[in-house]
Protein backbone atom coordinates (compact mmCIF):
# COMPACT_ATOMS: atom_id res chain seq x y z
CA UNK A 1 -44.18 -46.65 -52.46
CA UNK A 2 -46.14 -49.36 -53.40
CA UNK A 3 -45.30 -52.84 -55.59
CA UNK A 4 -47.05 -55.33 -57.83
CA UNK A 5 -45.34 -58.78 -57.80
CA UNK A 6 -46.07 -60.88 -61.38
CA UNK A 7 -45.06 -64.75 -61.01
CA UNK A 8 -44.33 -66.34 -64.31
CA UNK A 9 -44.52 -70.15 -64.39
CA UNK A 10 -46.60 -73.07 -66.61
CA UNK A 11 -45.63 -75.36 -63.92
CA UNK A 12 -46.74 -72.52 -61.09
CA UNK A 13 -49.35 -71.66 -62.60
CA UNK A 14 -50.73 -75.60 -63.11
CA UNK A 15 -50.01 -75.96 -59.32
CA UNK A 16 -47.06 -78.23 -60.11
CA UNK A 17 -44.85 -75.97 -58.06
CA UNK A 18 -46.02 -74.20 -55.24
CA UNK A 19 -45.41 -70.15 -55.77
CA UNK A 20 -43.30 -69.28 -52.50
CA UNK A 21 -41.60 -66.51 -54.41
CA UNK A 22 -44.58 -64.01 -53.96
CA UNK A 23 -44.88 -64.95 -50.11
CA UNK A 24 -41.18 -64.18 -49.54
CA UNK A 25 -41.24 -61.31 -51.71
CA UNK A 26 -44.39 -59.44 -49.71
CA UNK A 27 -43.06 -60.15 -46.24
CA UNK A 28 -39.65 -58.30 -46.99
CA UNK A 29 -41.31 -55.69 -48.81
CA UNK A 30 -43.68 -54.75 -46.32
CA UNK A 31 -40.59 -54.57 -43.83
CA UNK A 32 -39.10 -51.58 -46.26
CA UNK A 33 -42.60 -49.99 -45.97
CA UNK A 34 -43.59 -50.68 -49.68
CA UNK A 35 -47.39 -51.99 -49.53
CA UNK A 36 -47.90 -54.92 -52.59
CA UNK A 37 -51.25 -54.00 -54.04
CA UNK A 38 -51.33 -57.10 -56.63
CA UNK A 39 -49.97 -60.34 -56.92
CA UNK A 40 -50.60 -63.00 -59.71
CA UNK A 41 -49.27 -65.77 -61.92
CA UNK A 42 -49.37 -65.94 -65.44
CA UNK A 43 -48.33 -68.51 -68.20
CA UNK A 44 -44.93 -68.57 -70.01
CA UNK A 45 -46.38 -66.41 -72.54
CA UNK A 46 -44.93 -63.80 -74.16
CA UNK A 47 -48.68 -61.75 -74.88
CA UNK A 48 -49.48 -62.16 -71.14
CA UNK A 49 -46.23 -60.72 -69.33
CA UNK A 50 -46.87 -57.34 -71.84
CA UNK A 51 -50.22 -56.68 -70.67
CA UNK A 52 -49.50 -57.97 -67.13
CA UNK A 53 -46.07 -55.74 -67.23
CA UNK A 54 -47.89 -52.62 -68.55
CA UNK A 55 -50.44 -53.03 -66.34
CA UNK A 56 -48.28 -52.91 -63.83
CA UNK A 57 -46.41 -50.26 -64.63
CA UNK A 58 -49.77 -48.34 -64.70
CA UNK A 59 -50.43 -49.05 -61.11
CA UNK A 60 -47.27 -49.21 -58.90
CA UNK A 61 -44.17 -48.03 -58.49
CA UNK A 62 -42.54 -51.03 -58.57
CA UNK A 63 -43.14 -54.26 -60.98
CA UNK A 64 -41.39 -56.95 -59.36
CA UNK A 65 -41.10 -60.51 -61.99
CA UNK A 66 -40.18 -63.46 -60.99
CA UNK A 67 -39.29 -66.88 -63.48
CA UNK A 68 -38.45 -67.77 -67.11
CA UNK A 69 -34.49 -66.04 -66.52
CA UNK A 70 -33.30 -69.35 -67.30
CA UNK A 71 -31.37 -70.84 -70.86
CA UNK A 72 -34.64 -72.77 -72.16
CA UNK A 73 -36.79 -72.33 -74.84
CA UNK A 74 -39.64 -71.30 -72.51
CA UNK A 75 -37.79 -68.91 -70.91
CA UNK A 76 -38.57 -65.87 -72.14
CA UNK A 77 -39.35 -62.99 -69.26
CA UNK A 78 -35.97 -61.45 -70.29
CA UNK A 79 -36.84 -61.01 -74.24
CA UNK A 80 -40.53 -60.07 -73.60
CA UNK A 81 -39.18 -57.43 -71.16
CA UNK A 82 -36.53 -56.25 -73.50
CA UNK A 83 -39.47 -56.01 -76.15
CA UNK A 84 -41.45 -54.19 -74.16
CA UNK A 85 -39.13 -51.57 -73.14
CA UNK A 86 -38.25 -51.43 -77.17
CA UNK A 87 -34.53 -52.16 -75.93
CA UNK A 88 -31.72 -54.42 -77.62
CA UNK A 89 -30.33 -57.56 -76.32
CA UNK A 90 -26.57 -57.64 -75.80
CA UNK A 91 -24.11 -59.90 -74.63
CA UNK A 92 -22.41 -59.54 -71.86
CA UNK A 93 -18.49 -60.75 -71.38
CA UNK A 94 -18.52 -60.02 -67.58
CA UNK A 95 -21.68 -62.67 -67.12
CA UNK A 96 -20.65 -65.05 -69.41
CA UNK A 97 -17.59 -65.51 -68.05
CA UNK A 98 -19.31 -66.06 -64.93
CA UNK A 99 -21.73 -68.63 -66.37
CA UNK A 100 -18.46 -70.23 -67.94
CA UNK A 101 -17.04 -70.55 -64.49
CA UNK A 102 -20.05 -72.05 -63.00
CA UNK A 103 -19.92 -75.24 -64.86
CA UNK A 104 -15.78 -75.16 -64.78
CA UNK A 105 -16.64 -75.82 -61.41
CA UNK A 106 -18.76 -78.66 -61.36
CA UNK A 107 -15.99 -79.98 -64.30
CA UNK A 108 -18.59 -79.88 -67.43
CA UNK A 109 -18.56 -78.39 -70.28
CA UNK A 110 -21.09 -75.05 -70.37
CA UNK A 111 -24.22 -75.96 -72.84
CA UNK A 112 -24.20 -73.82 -75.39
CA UNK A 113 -27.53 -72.95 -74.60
CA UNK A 114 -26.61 -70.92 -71.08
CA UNK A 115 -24.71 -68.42 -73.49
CA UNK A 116 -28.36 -66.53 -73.80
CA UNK A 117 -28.30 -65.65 -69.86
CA UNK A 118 -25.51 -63.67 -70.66
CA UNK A 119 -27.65 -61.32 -73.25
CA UNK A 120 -28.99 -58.45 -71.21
CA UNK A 121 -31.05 -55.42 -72.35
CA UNK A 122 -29.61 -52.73 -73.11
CA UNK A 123 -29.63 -50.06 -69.99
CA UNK A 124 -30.26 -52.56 -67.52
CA UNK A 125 -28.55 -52.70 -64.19
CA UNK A 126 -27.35 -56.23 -63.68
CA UNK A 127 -28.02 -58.10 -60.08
CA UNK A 128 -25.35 -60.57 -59.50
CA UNK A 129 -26.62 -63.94 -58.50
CA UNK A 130 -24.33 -65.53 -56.00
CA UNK A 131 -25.90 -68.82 -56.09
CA UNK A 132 -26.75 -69.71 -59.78
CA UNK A 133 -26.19 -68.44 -63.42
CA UNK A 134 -28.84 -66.11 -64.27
CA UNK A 135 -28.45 -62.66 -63.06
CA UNK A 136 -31.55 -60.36 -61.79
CA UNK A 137 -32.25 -57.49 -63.69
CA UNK A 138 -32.94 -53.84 -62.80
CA UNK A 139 -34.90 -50.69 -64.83
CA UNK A 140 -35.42 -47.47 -63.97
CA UNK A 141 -38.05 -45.77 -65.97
CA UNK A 142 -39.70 -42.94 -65.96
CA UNK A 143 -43.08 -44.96 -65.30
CA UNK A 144 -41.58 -46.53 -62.40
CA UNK A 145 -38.77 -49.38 -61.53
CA UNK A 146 -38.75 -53.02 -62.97
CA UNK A 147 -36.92 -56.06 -61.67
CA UNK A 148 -36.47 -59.21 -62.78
CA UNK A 149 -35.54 -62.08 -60.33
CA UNK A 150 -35.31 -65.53 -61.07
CA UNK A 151 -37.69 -68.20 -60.46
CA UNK A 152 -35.37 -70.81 -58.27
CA UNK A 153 -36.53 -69.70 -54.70
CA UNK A 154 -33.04 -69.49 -53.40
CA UNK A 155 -31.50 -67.56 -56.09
CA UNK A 156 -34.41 -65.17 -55.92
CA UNK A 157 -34.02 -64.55 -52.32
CA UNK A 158 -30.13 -64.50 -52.78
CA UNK A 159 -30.53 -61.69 -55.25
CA UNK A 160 -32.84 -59.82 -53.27
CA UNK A 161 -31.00 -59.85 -49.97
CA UNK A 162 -27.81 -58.61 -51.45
CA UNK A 163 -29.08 -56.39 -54.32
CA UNK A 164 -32.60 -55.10 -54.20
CA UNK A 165 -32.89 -54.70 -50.50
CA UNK A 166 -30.20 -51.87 -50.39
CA UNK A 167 -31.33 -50.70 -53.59
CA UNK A 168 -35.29 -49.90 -52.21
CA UNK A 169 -34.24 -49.13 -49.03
CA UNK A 170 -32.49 -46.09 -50.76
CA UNK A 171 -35.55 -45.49 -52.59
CA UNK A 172 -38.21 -45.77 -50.35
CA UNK A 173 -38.48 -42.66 -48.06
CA UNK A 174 -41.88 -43.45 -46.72
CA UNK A 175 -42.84 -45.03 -43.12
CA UNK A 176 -41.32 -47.47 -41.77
CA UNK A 177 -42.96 -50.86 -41.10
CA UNK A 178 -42.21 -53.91 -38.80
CA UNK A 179 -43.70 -56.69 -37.66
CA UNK A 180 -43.65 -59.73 -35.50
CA UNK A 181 -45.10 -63.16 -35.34
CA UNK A 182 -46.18 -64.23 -32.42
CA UNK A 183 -46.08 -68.45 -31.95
CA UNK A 184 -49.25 -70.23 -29.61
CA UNK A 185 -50.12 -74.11 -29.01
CA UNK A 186 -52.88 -75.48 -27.47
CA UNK A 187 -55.72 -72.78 -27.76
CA UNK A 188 -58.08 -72.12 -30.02
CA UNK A 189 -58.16 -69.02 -32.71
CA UNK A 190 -61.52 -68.00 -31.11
CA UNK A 191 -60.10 -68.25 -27.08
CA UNK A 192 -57.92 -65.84 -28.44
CA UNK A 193 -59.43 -63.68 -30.22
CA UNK A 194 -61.78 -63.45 -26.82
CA UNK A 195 -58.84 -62.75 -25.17
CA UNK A 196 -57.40 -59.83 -27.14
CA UNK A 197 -60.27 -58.60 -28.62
CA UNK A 198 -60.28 -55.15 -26.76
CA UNK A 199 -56.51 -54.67 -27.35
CA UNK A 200 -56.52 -51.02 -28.45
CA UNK A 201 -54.76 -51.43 -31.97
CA UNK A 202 -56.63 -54.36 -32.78
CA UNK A 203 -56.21 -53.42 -36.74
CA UNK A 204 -52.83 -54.43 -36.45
CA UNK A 205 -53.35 -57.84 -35.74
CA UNK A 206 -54.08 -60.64 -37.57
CA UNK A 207 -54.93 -63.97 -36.72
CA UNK A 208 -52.80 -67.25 -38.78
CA UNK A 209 -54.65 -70.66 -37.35
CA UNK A 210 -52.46 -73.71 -38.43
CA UNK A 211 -53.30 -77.42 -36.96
CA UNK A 212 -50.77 -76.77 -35.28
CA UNK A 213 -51.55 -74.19 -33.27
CA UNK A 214 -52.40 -70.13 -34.18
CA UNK A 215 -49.88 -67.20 -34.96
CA UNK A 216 -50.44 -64.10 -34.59
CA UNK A 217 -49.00 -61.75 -36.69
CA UNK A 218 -48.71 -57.88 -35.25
CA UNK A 219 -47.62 -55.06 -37.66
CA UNK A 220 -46.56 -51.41 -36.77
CA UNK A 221 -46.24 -48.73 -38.61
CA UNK A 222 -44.11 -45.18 -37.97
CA UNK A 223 -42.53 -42.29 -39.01
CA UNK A 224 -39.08 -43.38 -37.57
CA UNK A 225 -37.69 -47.02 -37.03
CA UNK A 226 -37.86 -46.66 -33.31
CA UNK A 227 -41.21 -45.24 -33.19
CA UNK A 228 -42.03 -48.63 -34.99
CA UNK A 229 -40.07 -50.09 -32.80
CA UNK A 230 -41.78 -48.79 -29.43
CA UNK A 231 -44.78 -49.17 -31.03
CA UNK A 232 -44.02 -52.83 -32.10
CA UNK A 233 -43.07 -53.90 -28.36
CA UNK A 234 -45.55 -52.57 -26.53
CA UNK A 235 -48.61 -54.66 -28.94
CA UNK A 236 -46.80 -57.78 -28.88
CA UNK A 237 -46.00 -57.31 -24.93
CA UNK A 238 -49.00 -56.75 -24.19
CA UNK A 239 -50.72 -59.44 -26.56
CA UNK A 240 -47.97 -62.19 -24.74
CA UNK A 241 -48.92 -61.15 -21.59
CA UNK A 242 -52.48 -61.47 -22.38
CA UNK A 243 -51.92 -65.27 -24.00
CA UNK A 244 -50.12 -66.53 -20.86
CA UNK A 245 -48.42 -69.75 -21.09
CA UNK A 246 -49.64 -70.91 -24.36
CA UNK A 247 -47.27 -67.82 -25.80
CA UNK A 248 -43.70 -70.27 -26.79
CA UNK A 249 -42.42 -67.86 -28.84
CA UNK A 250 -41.58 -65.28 -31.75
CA UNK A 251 -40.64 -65.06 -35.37
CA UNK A 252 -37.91 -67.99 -35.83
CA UNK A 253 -38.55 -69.44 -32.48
CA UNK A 254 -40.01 -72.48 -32.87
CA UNK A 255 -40.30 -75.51 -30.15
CA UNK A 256 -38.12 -77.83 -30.89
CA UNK A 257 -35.47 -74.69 -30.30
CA UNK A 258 -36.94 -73.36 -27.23
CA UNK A 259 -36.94 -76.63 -25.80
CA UNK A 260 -33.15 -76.96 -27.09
CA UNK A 261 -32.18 -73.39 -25.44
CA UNK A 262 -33.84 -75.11 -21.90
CA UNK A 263 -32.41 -78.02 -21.59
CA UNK A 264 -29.01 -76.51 -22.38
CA UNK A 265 -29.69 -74.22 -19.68
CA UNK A 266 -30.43 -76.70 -17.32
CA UNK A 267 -27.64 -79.24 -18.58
CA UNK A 268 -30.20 -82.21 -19.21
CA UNK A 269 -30.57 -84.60 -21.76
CA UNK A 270 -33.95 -86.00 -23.28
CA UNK A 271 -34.68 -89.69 -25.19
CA UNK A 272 -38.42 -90.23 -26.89
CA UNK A 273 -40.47 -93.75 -27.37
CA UNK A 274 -42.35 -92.70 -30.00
CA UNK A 275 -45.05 -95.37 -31.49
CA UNK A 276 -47.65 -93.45 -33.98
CA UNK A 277 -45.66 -90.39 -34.92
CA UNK A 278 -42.72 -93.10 -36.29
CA UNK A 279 -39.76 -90.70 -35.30
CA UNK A 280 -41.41 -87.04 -36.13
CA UNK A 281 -40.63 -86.08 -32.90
CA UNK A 282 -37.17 -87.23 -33.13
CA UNK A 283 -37.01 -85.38 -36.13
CA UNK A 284 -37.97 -81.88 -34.88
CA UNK A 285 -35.63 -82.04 -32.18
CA UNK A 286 -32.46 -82.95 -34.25
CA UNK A 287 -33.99 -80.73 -36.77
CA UNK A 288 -31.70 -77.91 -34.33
CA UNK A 289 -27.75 -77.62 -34.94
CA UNK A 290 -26.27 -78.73 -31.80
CA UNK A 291 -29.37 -81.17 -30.47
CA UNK A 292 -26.81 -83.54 -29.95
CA UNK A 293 -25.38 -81.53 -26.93
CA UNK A 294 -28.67 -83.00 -24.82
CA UNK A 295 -30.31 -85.34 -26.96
CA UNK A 296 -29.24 -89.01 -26.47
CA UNK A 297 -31.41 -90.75 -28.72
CA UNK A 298 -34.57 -92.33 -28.73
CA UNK A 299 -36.97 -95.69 -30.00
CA UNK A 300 -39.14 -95.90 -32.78
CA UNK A 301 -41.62 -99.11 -30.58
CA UNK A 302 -44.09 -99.80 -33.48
CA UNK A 303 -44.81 -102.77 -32.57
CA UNK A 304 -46.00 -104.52 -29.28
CA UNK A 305 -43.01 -106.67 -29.04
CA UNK A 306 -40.75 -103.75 -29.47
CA UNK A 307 -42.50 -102.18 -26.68
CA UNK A 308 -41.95 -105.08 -24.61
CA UNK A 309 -38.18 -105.81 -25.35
CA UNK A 310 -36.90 -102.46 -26.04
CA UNK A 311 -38.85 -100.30 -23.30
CA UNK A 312 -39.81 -102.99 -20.90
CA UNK A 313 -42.98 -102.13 -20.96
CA UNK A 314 -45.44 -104.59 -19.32
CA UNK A 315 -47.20 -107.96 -21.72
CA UNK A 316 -49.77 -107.59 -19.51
CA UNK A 317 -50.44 -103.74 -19.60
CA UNK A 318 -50.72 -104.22 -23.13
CA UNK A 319 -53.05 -106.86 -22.91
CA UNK A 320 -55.43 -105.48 -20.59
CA UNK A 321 -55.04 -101.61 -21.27
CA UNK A 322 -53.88 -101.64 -24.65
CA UNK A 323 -50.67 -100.18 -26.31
CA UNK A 324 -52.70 -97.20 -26.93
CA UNK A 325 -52.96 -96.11 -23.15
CA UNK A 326 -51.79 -94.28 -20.15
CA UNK A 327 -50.11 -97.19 -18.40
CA UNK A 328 -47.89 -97.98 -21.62
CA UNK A 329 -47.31 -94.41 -22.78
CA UNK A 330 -45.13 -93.71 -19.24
CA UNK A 331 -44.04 -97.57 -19.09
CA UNK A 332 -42.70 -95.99 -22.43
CA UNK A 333 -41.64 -92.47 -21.15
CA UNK A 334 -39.60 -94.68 -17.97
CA UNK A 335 -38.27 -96.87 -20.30
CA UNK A 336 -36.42 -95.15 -23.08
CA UNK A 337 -35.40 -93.02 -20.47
CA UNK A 338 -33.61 -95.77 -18.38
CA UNK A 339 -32.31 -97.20 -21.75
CA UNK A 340 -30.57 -94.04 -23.04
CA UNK A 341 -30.03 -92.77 -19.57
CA UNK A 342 -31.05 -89.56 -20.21
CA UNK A 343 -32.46 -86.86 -17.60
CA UNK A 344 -35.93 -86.84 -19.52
CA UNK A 345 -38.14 -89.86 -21.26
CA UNK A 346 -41.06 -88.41 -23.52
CA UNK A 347 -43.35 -91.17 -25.42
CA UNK A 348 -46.18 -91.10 -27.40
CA UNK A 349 -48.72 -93.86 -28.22
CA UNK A 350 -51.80 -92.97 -30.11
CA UNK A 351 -54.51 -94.18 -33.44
CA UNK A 352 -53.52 -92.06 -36.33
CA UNK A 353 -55.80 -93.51 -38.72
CA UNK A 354 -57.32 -94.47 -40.81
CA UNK A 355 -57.39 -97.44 -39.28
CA UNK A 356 -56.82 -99.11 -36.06
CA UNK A 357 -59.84 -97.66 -33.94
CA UNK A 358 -62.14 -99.48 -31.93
CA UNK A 359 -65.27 -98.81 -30.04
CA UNK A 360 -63.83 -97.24 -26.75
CA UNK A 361 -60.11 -96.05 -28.98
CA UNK A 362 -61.22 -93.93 -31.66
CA UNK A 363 -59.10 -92.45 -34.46
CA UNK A 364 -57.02 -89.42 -33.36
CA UNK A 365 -56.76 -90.86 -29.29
CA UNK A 366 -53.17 -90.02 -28.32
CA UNK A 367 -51.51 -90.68 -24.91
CA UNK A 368 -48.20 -88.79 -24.44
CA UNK A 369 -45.94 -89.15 -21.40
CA UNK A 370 -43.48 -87.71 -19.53
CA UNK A 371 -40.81 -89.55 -17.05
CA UNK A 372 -37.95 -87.45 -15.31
CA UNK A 373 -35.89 -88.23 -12.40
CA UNK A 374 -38.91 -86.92 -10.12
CA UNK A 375 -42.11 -88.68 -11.55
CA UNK A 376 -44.13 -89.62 -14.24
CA UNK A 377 -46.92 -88.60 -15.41
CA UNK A 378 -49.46 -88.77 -18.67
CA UNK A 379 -51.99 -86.69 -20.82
CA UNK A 380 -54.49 -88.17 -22.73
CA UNK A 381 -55.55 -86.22 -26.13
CA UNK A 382 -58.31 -86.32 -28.66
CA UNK A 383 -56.86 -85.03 -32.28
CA UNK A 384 -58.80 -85.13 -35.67
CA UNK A 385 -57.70 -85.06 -39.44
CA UNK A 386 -55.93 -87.12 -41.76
CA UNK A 387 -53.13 -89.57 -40.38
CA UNK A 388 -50.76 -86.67 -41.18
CA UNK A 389 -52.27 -84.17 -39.45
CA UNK A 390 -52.75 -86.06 -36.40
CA UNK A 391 -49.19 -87.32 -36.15
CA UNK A 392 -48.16 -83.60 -36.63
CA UNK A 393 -50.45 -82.34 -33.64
CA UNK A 394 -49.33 -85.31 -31.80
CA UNK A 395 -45.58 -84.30 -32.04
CA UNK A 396 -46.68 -80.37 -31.55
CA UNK A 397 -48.46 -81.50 -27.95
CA UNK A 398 -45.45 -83.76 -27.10
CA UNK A 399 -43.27 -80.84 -27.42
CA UNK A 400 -45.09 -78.33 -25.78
CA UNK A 401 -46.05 -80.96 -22.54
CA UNK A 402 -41.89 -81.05 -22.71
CA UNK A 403 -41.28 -77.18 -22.46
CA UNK A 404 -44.24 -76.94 -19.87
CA UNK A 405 -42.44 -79.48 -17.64
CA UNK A 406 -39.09 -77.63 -18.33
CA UNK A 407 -40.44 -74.46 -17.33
CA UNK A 408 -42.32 -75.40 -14.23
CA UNK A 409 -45.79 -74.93 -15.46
């Protein structure tokens, strides 16, 4: 089987709201082994979501809308829908008792306006939305299968997990396709590619650079789900094995968790000193339900004489090596760690721009640290980009020089 997804938005469409809906929508569909061919956004127009819907219908299987299910005047996927399929609009006592309900709830009175989610199309199969007001929709024709879903990414997402899911996977009797993304920090997309270029099923790989660091998504494809499956495990083990130590891991994984799961493991706790990234890195890590099992806490040292009361790191360090340097990043690291008393210090000290550099400390020159019981040490790095991006690489190398050091490596 095979889809078209058809976003309907002004306010997607003028960029004022970033289309996630389509993303979401193409991911879980390729895991049910339905292939989108099309995806595109058009205006809250009734003329364009005919010709884009009968399009559609020409092409596909399934036509998959999403947006304009809600009460306003520019909401009008439901009645250009219901025109197109030449159907009536009636109401429906079941949803508008529902709608009713939902502002009950949050003790106002229901606009009279939110009585026209409960008019549905006649022969429609409604998909109850457990999260807002207006349901999803469902045809089947004889040209192929129509759903509407609503705009709001978590209602859209809500409806599909509980309703459409089931409903395609009942449908679909093709192959079965799975796939897995692979996480990597600190190498290049090209090192990779060098690396796994003569993987035999090189076709099912592709290659997703972020600043960051790269991803590599791997997709299988198979009669059976545990032919997929088989097939699935032995790309991606082989691919990991290939990527060494720059592999931190898969799908959800990310490294603020991994770095969670180890120090659980190991019953530590961790602090930060963080000077440029202004408490991103504290961020990520509490970011993970439970980070307050091992993390104690840390210091956001902007300033010099934060550094120096806070941390106790060294006037004269500053003064002859700077505050962005190797000496005050683990003066830092020791510090914070000492102050919280925590198993593990981490600090960063770096120029994110745009200002700030000088001759010998250009823009983007980061020193991160690491102080344990054991020893302390220092890396020096060279990042480039906006002040965002460099703060967000900063934090990324912080966190990976972390789960090295947990791991041994």
């Amino acid at each position: 089987m095979n889809a078209e997804i058809i976003v309907i938005g002004n306010e997607v469409l003028s960029g004022y709201i970033v289309d996630t809906n389509s993303s979401f929508l193409s991911s879980e569909l390729l895991k049910l082994g339905i292939e989108v061919t099309r995806k595109i956004v058009i205006p809250d127009r009734k003329d364009e979501i005919l010709k884009s819907l009968q399009e559609g219908m020409r092409r596909t299987d399934i036509t998959i809308l999403t947006g304009g299910l809600g009460p306003t005047h520019d909401d009008i996927t439901k009645k250009s829908v219901s025109s197109f399929l030449k159907r009536r609009l009636v109401l429906n006592e079941n949803i508008l008792l529902k709608v009713k309900d939902h502002f009950r709830k949050k003790g106002v009175d229901m606009p009279q306006v939110n009585t026209s989610q409960a008019l549905i199309p006649q022969g429609a199969t409604v998909l109850n939305n457990p999260v807002g007001t207006a349901p999803g929709l469902l045809f089947e024709e004889e040209d192929g299968i129509i759903i509407l879903l609503p705009g709001v990414p978590a209602e859209m997402k809500a409806i599909f997990n509980k309703s459409v899911r089931p409903y395609l996977e009942k449908k679909n009797r093709g192959n079965f396709i799975l796939s897995q993304t692979i996480h990597t920090t600190g190498i290049s997309e090209s090192v990779l590619f060098e690396r796994l270029k003569d993987i035999e099923t090189a076709e099912t790989i592709a290659f997703l650079p972020f600043f960051t660091g790269v991803d590599i998504r791997v997709t299988t494809e198979a009669a059976t789900l545990e032919d997929a499956r088989d097939k699935l495990l032995k790309i991606t083990d082989s691919l990991i094995d290939r990527i060494d130590d720059f592999y931190y891991g898969s799908n959800d994984e990310t490294l603020e968790r991994i770095i969670g799961i180890l120090l659980s493991m190991r019953r530590k706790t961790l602090s930060v000193a963080e000077s440029c990234t202004a408490g991103l890195f504290m961020k990520r890590i509490t970011d993970v339900p439970g980070s307050s099992n091992y993390f104690r806490g840390g210091v956001v040292s902007y300033s010099n004489d934060s550094k120096i009361k806070l941390l106790n790191v060294k006037a004269k360090d500053i003064k002859q090596k700077g505050s962005v340097s190797s000496e005050v990043a683990e003066a830092m690291a020791n510090g914070v760690k000492k102050l919280l008393d925590s198993d593990y210090g981490v600090s960063i000290t770096g120029i994110a721009g745009p200002t700030g550099e000088t001759e010998n400390k250009p823009i983007g020159l980061v020193y991160i640290a690491i102080a344990d019981r054991e020893k302390t040490y220092s890396k020096v790095y060279h990042f480039t980009g906006t002040r965002e991006i460099i703060r967000e690489q900063s934090v990324q190398a912080a966190l990976d020089l972390l789960r090295r050091r947990l791991l041994g490596i």
